[in-house]
N, C-alpha and C. Protein backbone atom coordinates (compact mmCIF):
# COMPACT_ATOMS: atom_id res chain seq x y z
N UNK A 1 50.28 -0.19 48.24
CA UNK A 1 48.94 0.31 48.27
C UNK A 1 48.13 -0.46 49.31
N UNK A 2 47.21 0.40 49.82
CA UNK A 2 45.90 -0.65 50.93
C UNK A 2 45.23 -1.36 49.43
N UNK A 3 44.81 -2.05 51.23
CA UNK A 3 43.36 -3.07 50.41
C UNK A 3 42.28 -1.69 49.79
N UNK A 4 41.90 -0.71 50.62
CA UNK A 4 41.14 -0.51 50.30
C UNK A 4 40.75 0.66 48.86
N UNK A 5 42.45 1.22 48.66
CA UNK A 5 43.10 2.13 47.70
C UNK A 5 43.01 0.94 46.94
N UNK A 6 42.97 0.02 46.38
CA UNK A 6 42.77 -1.21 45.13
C UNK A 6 41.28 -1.67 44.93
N UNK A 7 40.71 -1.15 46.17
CA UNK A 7 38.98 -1.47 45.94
C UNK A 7 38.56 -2.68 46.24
N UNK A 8 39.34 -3.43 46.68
CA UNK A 8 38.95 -4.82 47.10
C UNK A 8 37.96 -5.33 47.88
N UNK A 9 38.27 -4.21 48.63
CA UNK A 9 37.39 -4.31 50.26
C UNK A 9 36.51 -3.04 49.98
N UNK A 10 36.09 -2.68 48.97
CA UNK A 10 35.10 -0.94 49.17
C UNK A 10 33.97 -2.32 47.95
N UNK A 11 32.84 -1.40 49.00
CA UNK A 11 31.43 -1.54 48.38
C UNK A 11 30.57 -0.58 48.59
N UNK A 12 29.65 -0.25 47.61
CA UNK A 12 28.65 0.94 47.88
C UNK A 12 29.66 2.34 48.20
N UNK A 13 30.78 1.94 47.59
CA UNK A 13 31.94 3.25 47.77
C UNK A 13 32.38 3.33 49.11
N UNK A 14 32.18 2.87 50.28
CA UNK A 14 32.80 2.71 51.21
C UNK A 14 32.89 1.33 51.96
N UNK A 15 34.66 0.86 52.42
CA UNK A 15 35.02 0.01 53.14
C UNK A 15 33.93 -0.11 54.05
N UNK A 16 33.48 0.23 55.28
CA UNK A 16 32.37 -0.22 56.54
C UNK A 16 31.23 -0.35 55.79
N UNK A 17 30.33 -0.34 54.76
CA UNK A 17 29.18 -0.51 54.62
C UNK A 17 28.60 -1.80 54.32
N UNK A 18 29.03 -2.65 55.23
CA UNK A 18 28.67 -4.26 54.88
C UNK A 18 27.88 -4.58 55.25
N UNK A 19 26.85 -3.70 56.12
CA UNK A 19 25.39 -4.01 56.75
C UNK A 19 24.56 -3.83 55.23
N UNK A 20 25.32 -3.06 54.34
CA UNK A 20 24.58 -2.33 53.35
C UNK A 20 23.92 -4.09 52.38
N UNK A 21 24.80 -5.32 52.47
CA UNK A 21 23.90 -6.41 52.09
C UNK A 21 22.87 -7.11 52.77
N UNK A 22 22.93 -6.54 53.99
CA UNK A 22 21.59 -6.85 54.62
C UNK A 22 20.05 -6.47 54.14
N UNK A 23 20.12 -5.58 52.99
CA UNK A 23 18.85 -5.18 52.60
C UNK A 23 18.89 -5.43 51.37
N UNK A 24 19.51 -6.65 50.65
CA UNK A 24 19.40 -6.79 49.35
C UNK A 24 18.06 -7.83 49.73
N UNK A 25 17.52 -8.93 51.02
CA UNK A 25 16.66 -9.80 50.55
C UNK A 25 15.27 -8.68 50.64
N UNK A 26 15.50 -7.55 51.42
CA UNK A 26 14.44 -6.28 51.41
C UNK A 26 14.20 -6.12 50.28
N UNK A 27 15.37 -5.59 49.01
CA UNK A 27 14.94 -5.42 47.73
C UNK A 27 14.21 -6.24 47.18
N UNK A 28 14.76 -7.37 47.48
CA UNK A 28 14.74 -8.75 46.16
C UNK A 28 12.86 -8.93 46.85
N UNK A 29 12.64 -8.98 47.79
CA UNK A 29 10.94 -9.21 48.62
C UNK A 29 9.95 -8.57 47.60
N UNK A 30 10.62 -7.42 47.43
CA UNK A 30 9.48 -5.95 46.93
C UNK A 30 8.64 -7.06 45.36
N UNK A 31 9.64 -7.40 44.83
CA UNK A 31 8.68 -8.23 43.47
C UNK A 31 8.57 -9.71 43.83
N UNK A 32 9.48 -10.42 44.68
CA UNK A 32 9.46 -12.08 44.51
C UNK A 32 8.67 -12.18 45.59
N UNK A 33 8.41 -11.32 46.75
CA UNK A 33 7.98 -11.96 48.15
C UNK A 33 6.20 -12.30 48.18
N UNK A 34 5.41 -12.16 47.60
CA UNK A 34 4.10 -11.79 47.14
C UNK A 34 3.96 -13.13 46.41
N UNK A 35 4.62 -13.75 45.33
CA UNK A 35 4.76 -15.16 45.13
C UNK A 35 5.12 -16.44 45.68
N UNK A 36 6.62 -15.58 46.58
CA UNK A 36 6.61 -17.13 47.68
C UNK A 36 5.72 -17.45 48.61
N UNK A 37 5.38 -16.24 49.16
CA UNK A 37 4.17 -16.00 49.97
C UNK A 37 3.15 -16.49 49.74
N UNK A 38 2.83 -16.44 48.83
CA UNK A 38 1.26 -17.20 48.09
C UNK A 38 1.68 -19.00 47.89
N UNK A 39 2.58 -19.37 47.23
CA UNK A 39 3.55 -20.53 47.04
C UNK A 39 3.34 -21.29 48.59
N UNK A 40 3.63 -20.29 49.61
CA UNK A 40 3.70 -21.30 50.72
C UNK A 40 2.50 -21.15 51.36
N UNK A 41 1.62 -20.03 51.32
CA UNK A 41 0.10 -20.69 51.78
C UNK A 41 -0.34 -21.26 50.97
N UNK A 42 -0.32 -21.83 49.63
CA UNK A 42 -1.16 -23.10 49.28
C UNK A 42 -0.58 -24.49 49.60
N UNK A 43 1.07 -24.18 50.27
CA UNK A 43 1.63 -25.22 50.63
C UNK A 43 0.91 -25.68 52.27
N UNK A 44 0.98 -24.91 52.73
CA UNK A 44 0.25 -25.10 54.08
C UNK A 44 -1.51 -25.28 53.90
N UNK A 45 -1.96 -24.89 52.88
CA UNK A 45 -3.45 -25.89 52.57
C UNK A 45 -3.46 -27.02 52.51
N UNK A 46 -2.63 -27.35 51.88
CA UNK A 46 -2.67 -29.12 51.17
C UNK A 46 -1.80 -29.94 52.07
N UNK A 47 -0.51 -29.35 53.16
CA UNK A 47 0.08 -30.16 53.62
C UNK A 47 0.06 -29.84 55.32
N UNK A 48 -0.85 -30.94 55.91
CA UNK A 48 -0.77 -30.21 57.61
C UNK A 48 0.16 -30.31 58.21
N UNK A 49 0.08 -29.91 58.98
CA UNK A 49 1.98 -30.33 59.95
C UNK A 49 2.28 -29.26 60.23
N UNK A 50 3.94 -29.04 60.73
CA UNK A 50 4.56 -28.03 61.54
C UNK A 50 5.47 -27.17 60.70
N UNK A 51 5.96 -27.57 59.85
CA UNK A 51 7.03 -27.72 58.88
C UNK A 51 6.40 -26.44 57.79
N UNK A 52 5.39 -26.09 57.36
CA UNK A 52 4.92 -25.63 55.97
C UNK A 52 4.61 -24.50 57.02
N UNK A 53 4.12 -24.65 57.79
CA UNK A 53 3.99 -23.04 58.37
C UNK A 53 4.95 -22.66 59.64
N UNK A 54 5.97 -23.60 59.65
CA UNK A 54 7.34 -22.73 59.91
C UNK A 54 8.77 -21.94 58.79
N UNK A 55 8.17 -22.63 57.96
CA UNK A 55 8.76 -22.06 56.49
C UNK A 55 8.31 -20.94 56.20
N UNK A 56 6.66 -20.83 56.61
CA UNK A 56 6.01 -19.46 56.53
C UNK A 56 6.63 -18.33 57.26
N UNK A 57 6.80 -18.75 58.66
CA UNK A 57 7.08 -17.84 59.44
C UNK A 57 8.69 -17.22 59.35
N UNK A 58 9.57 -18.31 59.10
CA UNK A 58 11.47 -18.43 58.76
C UNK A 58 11.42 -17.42 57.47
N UNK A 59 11.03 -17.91 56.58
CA UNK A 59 11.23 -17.44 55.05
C UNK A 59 11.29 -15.79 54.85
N UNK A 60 10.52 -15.17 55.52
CA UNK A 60 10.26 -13.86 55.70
C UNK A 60 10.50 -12.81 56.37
N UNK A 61 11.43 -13.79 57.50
CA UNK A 61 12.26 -13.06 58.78
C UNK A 61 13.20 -12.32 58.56
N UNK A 62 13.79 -12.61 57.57
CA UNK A 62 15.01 -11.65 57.53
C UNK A 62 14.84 -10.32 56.97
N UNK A 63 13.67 -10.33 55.45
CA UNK A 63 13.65 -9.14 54.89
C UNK A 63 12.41 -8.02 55.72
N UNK A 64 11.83 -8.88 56.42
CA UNK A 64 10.74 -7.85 57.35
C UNK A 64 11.61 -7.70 58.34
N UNK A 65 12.53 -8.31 59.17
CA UNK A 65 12.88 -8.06 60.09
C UNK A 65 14.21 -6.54 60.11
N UNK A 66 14.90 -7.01 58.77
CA UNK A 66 15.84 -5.53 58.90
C UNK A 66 14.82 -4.70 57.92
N UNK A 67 13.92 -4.52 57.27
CA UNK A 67 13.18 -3.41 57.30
C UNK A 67 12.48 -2.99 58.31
N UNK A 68 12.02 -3.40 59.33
CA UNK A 68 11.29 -3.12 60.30
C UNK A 68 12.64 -2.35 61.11
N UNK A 69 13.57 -2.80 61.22
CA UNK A 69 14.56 -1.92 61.94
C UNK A 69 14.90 -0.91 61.40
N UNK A 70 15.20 -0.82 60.25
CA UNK A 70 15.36 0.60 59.59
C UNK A 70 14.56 1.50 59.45
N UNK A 71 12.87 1.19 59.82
CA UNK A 71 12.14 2.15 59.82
C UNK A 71 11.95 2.48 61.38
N UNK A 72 11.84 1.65 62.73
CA UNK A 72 12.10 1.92 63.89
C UNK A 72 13.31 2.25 64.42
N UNK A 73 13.91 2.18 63.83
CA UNK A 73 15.47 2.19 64.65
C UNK A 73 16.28 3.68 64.21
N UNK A 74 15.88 4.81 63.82
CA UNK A 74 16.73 5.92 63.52
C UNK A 74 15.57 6.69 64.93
N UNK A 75 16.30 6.42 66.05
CA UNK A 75 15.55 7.18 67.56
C UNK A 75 15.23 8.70 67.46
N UNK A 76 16.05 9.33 66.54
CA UNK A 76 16.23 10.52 66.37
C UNK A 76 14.78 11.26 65.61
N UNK A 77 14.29 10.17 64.80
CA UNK A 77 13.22 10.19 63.75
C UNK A 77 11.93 10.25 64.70
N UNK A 78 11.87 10.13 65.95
CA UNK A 78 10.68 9.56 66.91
C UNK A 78 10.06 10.80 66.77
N UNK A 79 10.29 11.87 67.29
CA UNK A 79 10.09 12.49 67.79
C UNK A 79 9.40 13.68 66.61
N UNK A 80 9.68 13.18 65.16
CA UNK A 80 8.61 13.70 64.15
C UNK A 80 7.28 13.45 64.15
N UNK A 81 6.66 14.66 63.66
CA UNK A 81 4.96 14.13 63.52
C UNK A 81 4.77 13.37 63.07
N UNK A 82 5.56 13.03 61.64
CA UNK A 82 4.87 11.96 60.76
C UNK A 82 5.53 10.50 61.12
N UNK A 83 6.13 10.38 61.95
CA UNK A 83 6.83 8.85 62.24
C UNK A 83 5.80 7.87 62.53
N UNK A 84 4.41 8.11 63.53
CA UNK A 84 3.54 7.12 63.51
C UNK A 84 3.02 6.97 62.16
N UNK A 85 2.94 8.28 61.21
CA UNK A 85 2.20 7.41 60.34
C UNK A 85 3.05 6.72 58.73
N UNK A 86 4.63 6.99 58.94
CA UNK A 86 5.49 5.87 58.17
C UNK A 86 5.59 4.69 58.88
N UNK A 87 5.61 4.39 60.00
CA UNK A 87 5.38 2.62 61.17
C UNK A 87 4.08 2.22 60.42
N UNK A 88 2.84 3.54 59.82
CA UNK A 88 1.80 2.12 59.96
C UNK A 88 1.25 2.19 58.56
N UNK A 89 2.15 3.01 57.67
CA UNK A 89 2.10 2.96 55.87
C UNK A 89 3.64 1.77 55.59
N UNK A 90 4.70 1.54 56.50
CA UNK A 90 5.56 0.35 56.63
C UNK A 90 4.58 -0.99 56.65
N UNK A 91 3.66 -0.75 58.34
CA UNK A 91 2.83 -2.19 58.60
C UNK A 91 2.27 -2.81 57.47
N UNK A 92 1.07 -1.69 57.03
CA UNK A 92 0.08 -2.26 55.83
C UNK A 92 0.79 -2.66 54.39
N UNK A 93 1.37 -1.58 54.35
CA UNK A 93 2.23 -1.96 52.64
C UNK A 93 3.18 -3.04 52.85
N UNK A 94 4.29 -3.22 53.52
CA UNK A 94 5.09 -4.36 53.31
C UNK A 94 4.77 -5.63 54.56
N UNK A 95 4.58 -5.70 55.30
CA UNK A 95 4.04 -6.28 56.14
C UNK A 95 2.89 -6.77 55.44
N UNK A 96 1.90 -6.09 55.66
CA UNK A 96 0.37 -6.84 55.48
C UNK A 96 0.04 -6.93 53.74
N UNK A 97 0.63 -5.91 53.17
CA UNK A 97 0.23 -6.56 51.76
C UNK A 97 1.39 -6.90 50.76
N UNK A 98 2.59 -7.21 51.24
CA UNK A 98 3.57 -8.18 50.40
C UNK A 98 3.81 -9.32 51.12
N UNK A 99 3.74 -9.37 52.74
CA UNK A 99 4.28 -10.89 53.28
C UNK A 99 2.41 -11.21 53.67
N UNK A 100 1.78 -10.65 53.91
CA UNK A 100 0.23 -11.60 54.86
C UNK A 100 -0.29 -12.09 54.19
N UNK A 101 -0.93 -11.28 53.00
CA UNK A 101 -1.97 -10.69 52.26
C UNK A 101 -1.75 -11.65 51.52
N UNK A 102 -0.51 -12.12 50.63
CA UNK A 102 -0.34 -13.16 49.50
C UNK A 102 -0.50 -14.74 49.72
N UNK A 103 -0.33 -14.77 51.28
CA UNK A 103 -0.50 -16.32 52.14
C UNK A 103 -1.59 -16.35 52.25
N UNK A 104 -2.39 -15.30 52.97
CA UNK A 104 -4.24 -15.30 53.13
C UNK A 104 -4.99 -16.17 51.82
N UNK A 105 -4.08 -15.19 50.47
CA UNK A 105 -5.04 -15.82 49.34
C UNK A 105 -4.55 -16.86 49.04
N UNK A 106 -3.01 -17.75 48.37
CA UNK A 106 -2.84 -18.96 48.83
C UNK A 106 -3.36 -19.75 49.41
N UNK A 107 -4.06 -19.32 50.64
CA UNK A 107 -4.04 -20.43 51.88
C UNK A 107 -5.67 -20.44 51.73
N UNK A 108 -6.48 -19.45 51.07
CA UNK A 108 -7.58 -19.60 51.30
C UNK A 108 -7.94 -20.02 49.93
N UNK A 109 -7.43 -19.44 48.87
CA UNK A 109 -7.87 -20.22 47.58
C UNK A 109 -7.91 -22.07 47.05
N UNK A 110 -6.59 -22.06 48.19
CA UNK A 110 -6.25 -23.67 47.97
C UNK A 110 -7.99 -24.32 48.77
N UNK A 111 -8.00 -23.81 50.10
CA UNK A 111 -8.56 -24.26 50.84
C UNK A 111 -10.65 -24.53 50.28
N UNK A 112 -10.66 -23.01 49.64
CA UNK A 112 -11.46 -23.50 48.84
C UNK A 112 -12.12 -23.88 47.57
N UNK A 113 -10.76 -24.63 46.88
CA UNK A 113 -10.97 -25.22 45.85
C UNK A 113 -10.98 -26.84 45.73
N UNK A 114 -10.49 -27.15 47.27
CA UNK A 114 -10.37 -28.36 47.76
C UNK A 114 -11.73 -29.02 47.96
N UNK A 115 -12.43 -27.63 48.76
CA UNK A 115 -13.78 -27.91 49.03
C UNK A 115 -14.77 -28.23 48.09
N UNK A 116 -14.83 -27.24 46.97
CA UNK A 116 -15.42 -27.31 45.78
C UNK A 116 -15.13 -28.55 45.03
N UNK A 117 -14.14 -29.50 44.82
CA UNK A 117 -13.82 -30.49 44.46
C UNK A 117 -14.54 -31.35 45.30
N UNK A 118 -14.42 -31.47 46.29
CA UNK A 118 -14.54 -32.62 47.27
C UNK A 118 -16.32 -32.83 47.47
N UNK A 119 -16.86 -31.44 47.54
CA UNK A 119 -18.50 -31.38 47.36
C UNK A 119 -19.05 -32.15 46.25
N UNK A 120 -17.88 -31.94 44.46
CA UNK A 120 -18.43 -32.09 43.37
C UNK A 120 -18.28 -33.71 43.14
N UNK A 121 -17.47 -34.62 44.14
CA UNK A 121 -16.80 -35.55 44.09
C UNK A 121 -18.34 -36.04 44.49
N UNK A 122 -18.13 -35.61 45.68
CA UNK A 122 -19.35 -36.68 46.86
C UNK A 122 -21.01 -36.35 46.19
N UNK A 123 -21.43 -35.37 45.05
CA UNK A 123 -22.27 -35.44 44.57
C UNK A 123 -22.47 -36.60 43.42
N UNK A 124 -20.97 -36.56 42.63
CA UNK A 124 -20.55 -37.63 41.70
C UNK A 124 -21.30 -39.00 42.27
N UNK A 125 -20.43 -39.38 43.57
CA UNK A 125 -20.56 -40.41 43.92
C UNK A 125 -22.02 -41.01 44.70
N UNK A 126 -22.66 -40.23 44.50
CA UNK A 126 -24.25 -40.35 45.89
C UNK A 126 -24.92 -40.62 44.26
N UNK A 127 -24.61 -39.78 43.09
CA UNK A 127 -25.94 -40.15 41.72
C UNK A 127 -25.55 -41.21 41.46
């Protein structure tokens, strides 16, 4: 018998579909990515440096990057009416409000709760 008559080598029902795990961190984004996202802009509030917002930028590359190809990359699809407006219901929904949108508030909630502390501190300390 083949490898592939024993199933060894078949996934998603066919042997070649091994790109097909390239979009499991796409799946896995849709509920977890909105938390790490937020996770690492309050990490980049509290910690300056190079490091916390290259984690930002790394962390997220892979599952925006092969969704972004799968919605640009079928050439054949161009040439529909509605293709500009799945590129920019792609941009806003997974782009801007599962990877941006969750760092914005992270990064801005940390930032001003730091402030609010630090105001309530230096009033502490002046009475």
């Amino acid at each position: 018998m083949t490898r592939s008559a024993l199933g060894a080598s078949m996934m998603f029902g066919y042997s070649d579909e091994w790109w097909a795990l390239l979009f499991l961190p796409v799946v896995l984004w849709v509920p977890f990515g909105p938390f790490v996202m937020g996770a690492l802009g309050v990490w980049c509030a509290r910690r300056p440096g190079g490091w916390p917002r290259l984690w930002s930028v790394l962390l997220p590359l892979v599952p925006v990057a092969v969704s972004a190809t799968a919605i640009v990359l079928p050439v054949d699809t161009w040439d529909e009416p509605t293709h500009g407006e799945d590129v920019l219901g792609y941009v806003l929904v997974y782009v801007v409000g599962i990877t941006v949108l969750p760092w914005l508030l992270g990064y801005g909630s940390t930032r001003v709760v730091r402030v609010v502390r630090a105001r309530r501190d230096r009033g502490r300390t002046e009475s």
